[in-house]
N, C-alpha and C. Protein backbone atom coordinates (compact mmCIF):
# COMPACT_ATOMS: atom_id res chain seq x y z
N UNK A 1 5.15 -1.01 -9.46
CA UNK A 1 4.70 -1.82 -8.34
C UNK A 1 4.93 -1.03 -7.05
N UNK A 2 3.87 -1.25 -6.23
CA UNK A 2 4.09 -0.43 -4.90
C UNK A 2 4.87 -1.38 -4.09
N UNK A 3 5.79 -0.71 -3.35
CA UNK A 3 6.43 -1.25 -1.91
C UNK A 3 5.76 -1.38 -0.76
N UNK A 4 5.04 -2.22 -0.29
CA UNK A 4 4.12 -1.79 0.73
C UNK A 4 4.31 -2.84 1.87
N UNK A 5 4.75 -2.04 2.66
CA UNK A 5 4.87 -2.65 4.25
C UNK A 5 4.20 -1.98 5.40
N UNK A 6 3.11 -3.36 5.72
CA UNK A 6 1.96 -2.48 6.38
C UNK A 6 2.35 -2.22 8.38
N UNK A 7 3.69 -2.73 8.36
CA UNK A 7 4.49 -2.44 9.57
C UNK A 7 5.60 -1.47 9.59
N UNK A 8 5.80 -0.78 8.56
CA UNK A 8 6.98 0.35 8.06
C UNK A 8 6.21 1.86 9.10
N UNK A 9 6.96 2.60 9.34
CA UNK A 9 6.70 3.46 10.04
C UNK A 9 6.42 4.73 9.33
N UNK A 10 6.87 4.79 8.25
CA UNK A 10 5.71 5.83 6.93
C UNK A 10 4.58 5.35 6.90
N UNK A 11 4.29 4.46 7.05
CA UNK A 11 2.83 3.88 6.36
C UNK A 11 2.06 4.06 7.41
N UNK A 12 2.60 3.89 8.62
CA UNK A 12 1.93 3.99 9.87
C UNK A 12 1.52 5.38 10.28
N UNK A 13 2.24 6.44 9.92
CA UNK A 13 2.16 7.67 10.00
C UNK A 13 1.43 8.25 9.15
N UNK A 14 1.30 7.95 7.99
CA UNK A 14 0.23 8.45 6.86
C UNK A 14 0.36 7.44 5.66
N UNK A 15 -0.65 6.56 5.89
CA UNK A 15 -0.76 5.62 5.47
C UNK A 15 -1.70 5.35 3.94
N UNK A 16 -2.52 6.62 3.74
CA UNK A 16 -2.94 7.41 2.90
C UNK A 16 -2.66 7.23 0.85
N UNK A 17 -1.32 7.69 0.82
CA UNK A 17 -0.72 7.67 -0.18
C UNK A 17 -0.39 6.22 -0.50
N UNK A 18 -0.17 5.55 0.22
CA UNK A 18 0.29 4.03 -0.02
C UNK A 18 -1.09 3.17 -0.47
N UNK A 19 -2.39 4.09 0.22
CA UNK A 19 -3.33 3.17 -0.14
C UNK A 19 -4.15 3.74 -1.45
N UNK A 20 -3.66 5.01 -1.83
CA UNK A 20 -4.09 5.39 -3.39
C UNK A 20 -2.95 4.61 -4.47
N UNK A 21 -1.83 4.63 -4.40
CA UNK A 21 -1.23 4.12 -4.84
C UNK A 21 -1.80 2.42 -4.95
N UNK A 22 -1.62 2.24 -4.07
CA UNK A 22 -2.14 0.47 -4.36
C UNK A 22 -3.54 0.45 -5.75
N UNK A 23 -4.48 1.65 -5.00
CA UNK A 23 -5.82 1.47 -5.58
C UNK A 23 -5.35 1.52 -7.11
N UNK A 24 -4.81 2.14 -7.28
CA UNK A 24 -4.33 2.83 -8.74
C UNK A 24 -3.35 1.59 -9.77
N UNK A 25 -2.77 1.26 -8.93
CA UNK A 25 -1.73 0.04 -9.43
C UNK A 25 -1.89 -1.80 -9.53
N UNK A 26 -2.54 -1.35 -8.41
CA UNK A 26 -3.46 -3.06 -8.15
C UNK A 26 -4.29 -3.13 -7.88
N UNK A 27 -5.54 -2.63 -8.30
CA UNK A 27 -7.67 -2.55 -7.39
C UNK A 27 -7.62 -3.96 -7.09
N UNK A 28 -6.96 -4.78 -7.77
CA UNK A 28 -7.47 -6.62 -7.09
C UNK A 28 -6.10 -7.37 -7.01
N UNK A 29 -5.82 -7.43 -5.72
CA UNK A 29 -4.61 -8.45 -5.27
C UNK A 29 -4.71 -9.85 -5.14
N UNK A 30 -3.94 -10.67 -5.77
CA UNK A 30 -4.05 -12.11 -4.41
C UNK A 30 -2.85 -12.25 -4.02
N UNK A 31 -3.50 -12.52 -2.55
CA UNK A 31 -1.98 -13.36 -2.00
C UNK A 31 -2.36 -14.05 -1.22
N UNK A 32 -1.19 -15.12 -1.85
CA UNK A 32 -1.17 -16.85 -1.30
C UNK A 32 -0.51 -17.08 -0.46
């Protein structure tokens, strides 16, 4: 599972890797 905090200051800086990762781990999210 990815850690993903879209206010974290890695993510903000290269935000990149967090969003292959997601693609790769979760292509379809929900959240309630």
């Amino acid at each position: 599972m990815v850690d993903y905090n879209p206010f974290a200051y890695e993510v903000h800086e290269d935000p990149y890797p967090y969003y292959r990762a997601l693609r790769e781990q979760a292509p379809l999210y929900r959240n309630e």
